[in-house]
C-alpha atoms as a PDB file:
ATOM      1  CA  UNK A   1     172.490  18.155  34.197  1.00  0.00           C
ATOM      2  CA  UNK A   2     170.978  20.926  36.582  1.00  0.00           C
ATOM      3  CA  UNK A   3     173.776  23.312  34.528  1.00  0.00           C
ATOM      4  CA  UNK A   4     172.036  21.979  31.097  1.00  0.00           C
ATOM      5  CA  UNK A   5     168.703  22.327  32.175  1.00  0.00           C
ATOM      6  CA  UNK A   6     169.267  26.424  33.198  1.00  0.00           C
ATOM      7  CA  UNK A   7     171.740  26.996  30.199  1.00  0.00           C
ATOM      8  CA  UNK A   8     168.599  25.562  28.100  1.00  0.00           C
ATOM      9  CA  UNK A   9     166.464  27.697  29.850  1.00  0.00           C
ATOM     10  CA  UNK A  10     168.269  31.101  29.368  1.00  0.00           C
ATOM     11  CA  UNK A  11     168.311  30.861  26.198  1.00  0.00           C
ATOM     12  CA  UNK A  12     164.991  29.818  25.898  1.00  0.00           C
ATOM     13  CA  UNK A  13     164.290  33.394  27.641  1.00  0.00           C
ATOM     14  CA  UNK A  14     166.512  35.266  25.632  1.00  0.00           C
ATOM     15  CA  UNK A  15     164.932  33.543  22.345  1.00  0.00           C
ATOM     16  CA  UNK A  16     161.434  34.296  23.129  1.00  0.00           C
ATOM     17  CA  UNK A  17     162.579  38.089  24.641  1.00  0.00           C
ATOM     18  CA  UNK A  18     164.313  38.368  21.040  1.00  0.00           C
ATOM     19  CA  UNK A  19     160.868  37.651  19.276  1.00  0.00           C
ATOM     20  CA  UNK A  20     158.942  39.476  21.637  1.00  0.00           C
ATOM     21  CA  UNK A  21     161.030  42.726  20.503  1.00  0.00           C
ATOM     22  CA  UNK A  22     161.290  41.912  16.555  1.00  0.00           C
ATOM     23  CA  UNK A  23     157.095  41.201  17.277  1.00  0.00           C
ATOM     24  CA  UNK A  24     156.992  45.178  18.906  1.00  0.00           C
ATOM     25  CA  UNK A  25     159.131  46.222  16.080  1.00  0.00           C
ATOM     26  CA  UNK A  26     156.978  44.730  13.117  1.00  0.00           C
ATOM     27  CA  UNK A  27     153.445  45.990  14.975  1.00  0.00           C
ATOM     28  CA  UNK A  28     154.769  49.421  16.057  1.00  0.00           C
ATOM     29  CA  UNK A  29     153.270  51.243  12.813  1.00  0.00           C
ATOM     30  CA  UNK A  30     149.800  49.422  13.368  1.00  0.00           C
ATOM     31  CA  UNK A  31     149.906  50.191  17.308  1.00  0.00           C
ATOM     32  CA  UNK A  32     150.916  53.995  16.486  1.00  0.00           C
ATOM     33  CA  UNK A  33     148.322  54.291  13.468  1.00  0.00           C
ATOM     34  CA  UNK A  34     145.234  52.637  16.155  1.00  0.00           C
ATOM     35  CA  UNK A  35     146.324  55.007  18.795  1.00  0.00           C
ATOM     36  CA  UNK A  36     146.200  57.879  16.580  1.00  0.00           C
ATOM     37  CA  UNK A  37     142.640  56.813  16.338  1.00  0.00           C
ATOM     38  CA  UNK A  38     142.098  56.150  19.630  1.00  0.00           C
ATOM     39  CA  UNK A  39     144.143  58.865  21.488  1.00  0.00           C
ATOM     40  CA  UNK A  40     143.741  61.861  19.055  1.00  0.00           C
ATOM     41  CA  UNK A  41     140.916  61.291  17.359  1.00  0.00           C
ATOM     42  CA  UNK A  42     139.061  63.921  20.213  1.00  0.00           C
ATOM     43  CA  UNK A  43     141.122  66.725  20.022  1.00  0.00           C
ATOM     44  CA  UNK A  44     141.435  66.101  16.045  1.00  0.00           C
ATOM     45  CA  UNK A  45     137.688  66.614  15.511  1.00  0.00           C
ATOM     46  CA  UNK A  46     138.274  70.077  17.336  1.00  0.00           C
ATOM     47  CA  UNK A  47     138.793  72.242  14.440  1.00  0.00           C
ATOM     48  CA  UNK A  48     135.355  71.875  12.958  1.00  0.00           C
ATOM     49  CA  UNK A  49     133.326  73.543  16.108  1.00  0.00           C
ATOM     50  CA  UNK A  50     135.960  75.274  18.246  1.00  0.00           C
ATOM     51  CA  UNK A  51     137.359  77.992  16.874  1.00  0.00           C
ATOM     52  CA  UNK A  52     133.791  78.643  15.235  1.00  0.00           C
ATOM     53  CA  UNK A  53     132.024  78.306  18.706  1.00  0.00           C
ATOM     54  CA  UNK A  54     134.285  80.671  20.391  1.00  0.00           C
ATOM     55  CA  UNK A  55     133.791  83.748  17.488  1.00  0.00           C
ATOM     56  CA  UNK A  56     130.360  83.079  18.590  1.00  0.00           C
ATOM     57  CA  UNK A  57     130.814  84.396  22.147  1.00  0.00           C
ATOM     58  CA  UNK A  58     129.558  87.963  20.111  1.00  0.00           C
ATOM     59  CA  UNK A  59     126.849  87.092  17.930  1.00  0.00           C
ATOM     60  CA  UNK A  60     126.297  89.380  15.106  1.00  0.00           C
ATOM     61  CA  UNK A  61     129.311  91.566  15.872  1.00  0.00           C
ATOM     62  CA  UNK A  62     132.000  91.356  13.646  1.00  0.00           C
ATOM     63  CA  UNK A  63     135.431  90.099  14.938  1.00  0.00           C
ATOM     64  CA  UNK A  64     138.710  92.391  14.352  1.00  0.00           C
ATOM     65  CA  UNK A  65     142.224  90.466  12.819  1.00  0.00           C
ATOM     66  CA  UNK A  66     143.503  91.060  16.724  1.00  0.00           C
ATOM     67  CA  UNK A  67     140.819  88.800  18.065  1.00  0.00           C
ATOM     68  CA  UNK A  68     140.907  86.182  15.959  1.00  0.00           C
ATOM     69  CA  UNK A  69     144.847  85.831  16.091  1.00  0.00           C
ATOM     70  CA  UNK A  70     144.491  85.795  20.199  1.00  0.00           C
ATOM     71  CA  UNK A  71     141.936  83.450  20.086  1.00  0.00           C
ATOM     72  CA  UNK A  72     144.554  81.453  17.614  1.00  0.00           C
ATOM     73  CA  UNK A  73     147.021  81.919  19.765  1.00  0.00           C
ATOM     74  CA  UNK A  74     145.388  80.853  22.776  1.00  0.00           C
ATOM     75  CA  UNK A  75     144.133  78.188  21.526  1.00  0.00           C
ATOM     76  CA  UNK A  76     147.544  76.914  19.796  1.00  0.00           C
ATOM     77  CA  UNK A  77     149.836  77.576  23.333  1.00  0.00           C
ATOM     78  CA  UNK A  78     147.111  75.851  25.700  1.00  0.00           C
ATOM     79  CA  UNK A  79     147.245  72.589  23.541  1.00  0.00           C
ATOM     80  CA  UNK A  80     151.200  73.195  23.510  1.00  0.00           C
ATOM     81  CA  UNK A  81     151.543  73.844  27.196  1.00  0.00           C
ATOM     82  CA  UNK A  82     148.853  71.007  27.932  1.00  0.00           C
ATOM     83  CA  UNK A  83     150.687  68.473  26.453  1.00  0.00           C
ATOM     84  CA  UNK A  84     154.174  69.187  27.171  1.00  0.00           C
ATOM     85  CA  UNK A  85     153.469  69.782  30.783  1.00  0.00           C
ATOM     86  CA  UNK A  86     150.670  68.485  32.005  1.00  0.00           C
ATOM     87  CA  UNK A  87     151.460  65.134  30.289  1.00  0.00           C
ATOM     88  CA  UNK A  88     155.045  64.535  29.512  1.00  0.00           C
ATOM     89  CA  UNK A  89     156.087  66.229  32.877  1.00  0.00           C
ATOM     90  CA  UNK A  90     152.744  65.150  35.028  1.00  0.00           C
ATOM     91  CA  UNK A  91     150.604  61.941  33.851  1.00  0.00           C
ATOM     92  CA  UNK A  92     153.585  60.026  32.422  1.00  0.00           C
ATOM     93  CA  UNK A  93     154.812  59.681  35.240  1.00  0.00           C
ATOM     94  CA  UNK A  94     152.489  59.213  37.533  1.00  0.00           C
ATOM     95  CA  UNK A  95     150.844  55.580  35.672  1.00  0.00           C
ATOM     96  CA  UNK A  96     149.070  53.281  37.397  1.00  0.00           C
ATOM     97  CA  UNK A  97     150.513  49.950  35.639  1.00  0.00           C
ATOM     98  CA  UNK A  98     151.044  51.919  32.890  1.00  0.00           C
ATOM     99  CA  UNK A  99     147.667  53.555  32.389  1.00  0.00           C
ATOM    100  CA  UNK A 100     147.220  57.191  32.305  1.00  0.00           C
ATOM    101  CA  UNK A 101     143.779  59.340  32.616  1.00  0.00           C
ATOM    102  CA  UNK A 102     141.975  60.646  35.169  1.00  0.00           C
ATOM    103  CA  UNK A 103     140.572  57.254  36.250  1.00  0.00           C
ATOM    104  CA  UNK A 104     143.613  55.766  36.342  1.00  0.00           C
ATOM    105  CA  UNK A 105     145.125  58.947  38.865  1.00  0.00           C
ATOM    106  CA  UNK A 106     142.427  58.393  40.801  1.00  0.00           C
ATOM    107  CA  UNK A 107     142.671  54.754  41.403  1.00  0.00           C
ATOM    108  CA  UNK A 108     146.587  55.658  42.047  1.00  0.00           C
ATOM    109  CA  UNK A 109     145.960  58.158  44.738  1.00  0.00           C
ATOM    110  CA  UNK A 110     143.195  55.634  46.553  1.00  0.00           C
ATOM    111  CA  UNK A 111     145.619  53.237  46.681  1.00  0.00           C
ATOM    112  CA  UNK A 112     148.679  55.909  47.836  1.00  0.00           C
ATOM    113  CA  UNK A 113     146.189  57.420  50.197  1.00  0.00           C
ATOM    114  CA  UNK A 114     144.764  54.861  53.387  1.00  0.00           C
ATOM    115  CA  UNK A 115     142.645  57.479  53.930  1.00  0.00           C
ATOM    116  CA  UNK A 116     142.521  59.967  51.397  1.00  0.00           C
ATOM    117  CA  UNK A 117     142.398  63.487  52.640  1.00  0.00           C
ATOM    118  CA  UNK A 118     138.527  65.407  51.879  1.00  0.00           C
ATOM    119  CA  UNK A 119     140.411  67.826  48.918  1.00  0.00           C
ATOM    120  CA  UNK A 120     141.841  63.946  47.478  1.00  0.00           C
ATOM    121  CA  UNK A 121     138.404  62.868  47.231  1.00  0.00           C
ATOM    122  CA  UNK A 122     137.309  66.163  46.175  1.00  0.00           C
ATOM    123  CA  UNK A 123     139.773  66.312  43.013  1.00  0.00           C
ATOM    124  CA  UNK A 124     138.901  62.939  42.668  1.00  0.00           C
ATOM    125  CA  UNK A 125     135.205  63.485  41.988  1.00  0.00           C
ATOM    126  CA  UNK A 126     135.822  66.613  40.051  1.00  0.00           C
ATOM    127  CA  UNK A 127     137.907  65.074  37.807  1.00  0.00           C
ATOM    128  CA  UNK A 128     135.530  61.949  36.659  1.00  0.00           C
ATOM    129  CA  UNK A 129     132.900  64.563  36.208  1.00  0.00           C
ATOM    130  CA  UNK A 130     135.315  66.467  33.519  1.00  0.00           C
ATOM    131  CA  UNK A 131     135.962  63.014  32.210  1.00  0.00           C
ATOM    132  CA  UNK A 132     132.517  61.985  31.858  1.00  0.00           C
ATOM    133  CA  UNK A 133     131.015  65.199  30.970  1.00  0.00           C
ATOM    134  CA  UNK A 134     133.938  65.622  28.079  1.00  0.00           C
ATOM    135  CA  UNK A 135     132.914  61.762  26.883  1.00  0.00           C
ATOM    136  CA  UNK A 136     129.533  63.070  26.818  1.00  0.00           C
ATOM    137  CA  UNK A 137     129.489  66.059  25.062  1.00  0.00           C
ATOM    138  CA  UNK A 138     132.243  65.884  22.762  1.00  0.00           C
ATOM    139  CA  UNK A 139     130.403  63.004  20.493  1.00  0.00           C
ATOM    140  CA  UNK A 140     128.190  64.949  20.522  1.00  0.00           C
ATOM    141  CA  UNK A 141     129.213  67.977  19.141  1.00  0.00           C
ATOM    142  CA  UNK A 142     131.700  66.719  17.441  1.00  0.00           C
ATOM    143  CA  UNK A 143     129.521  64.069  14.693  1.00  0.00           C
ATOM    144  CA  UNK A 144     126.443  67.430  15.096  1.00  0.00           C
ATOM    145  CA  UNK A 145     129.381  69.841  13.727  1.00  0.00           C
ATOM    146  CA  UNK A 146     130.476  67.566  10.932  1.00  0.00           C
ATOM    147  CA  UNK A 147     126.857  66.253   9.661  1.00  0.00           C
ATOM    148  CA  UNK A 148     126.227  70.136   9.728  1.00  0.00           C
ATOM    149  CA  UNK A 149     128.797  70.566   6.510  1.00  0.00           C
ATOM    150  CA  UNK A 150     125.737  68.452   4.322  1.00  0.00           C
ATOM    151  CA  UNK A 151     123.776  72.273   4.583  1.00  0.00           C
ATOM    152  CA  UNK A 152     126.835  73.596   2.765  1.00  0.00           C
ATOM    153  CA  UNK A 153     126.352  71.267  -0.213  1.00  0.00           C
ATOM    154  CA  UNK A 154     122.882  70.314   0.561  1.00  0.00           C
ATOM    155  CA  UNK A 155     120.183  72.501   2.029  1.00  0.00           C
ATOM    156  CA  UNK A 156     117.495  70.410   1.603  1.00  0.00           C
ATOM    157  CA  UNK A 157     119.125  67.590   3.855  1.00  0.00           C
ATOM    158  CA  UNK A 158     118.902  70.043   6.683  1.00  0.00           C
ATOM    159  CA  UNK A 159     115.895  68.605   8.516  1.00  0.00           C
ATOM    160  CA  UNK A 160     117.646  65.413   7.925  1.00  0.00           C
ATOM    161  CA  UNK A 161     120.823  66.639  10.265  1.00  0.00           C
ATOM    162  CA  UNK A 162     119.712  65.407  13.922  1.00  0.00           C
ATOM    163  CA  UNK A 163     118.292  61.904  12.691  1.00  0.00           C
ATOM    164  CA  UNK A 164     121.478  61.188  10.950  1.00  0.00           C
ATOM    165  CA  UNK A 165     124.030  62.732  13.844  1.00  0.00           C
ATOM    166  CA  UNK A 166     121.872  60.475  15.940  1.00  0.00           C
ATOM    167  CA  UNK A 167     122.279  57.255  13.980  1.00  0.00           C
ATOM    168  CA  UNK A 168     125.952  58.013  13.853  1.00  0.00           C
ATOM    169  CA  UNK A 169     126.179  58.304  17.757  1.00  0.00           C
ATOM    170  CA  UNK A 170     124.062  55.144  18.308  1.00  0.00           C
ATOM    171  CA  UNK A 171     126.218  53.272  15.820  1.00  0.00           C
ATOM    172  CA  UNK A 172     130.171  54.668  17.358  1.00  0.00           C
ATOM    173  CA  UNK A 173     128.449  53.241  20.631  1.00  0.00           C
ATOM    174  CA  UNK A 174     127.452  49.822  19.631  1.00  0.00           C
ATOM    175  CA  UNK A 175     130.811  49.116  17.887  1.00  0.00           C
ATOM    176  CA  UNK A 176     132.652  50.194  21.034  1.00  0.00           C
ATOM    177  CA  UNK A 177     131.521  46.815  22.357  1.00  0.00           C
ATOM    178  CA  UNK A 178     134.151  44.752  20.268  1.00  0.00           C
ATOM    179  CA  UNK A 179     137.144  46.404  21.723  1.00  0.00           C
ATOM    180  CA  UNK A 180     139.375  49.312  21.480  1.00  0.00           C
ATOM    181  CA  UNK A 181     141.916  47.258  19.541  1.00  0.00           C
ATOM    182  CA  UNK A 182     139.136  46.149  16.522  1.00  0.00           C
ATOM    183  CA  UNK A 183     137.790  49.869  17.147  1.00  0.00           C
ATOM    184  CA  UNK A 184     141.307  51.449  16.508  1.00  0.00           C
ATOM    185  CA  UNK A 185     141.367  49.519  12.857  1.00  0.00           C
ATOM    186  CA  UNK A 186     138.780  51.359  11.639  1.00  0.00           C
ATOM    187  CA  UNK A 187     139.476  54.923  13.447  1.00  0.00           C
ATOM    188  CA  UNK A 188     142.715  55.145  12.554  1.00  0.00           C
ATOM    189  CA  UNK A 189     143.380  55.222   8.608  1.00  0.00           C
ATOM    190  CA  UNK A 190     140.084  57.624   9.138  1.00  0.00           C
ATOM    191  CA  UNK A 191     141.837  59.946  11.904  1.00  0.00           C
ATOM    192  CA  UNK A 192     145.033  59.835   9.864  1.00  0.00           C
ATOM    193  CA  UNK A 193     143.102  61.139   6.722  1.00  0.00           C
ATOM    194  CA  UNK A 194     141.832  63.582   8.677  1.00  0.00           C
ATOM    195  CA  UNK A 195     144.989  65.108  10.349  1.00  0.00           C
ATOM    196  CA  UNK A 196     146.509  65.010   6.685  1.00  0.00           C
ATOM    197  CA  UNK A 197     143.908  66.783   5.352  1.00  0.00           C
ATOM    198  CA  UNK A 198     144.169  69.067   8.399  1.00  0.00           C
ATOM    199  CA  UNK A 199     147.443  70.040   7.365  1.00  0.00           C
ATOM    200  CA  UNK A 200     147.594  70.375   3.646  1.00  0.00           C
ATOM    201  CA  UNK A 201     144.168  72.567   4.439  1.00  0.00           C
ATOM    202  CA  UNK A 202     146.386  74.938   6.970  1.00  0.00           C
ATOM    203  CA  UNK A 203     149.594  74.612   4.671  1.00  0.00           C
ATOM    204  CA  UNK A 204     147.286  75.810   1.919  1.00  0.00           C
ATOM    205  CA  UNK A 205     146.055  79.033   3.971  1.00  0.00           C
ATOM    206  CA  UNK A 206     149.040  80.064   6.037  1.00  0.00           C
ATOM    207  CA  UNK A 207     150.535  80.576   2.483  1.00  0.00           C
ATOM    208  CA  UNK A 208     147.794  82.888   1.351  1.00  0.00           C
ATOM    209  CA  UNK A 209     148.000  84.493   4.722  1.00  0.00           C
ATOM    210  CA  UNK A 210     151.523  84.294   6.236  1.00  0.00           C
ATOM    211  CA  UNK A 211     150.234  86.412   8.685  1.00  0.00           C
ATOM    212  CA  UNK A 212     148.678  84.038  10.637  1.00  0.00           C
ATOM    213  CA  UNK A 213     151.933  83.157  11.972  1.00  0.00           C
ATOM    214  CA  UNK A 214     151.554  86.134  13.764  1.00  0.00           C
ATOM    215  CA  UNK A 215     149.438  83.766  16.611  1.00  0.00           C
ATOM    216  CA  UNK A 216     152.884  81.884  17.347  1.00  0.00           C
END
């Protein structure tokens, strides 16, 4: 009976660990697609104030081809190197139940650490500031950038540009309330517009100017 009972039991287990992995399967598109949202969507909105911002570090002076492929080029590696390094080599590994971030380091070394050593605390504290000052700004800048393209097509809607950035802030913020997984619904078909039009945008350039590739 007790031999029935377990036999019954495994394969129980191995039923329900069968549908738990044909479940993962059938959501993995809608879990990639909400992190693409949720994950990229702040280094995605980059290219509309970055690369303008930094030719700005001269105003009125003209920039030469050589700056503007170093800046490319910087730009390009330090994303490359960021990722591959710092997170594939670094942050992947060192999870707190899975979670990654700053936050989630810092909760990792408090609970590594009895008594964390003064620099511990140190790069803890500097590294929520980043965090928080990043989360701050980048909003920010980001929706100010983008609500700034309605000048191109509409001048007169200038004056409207801070009012509307602001309503846009105010509204991402009160939506965050209802989750990251409702949030992601939303964010991602819009994020993965926005990478593809990204890319047929650059596709569409580095073929008029192949020497762009230069920057690589």
């Amino acid at each position: 009976m007790t031999q029935t009972n377990t036999t019954g039991a495994k394969a129980g287990v191995a039923a329900s660990d069968h549908a738990n992995q044909a479940h993962s399967r059938k959501d993995l598109p809608v879990l990639v697609l909400g992190a693409l949202g949720v994950v990229y969507g702040d280094i995605g909105t980059s290219p509309i104030y970055a690369f303008r911002e930094a030719m700005h570090i001269r105003p009125g002076a003209a920039s030469s081809s050589i700056e503007i492929l170093g800046l490319l080029s910087l730009i390009v590696w330090a994303l490359t190197l960021t990722v591959s390094l710092k997170y594939v080599f670094f942050v992947t590994r060192a999870d707190n139940k899975g979670e990654g971030g700053t936050l989630s380091l810092v909760a990792l070394a408090r609970k590594t650490f009895t008594n964390p050593p003064v620099w511990i605390t140190a790069l803890g504290v500097l590294g929520a500031a980043l965090f928080y000052g990043d989360a701050i700004i980048t909003p920010a800048i980001s929706v100010l950038s983008a609500v700034e393209g309605l000048e191109l097509v509409a001048p007169d809607l200038s004056r409207w540009v801070v009012p509307i950035t602001l309503v846009i802030i105010v509204g991402i913020f009160f939506v965050q309330r209802f989750g990251t997984a409702k949030v992601s619904i939303v964010f991602g078909p819009v994020t993965a517009i926005w990478f593809l039009t990204l890319g047929i945008s650059g596709l569409v350039h580095i073929v008029g100017n192949p020497d762009v590739l230069w920057a690589l």
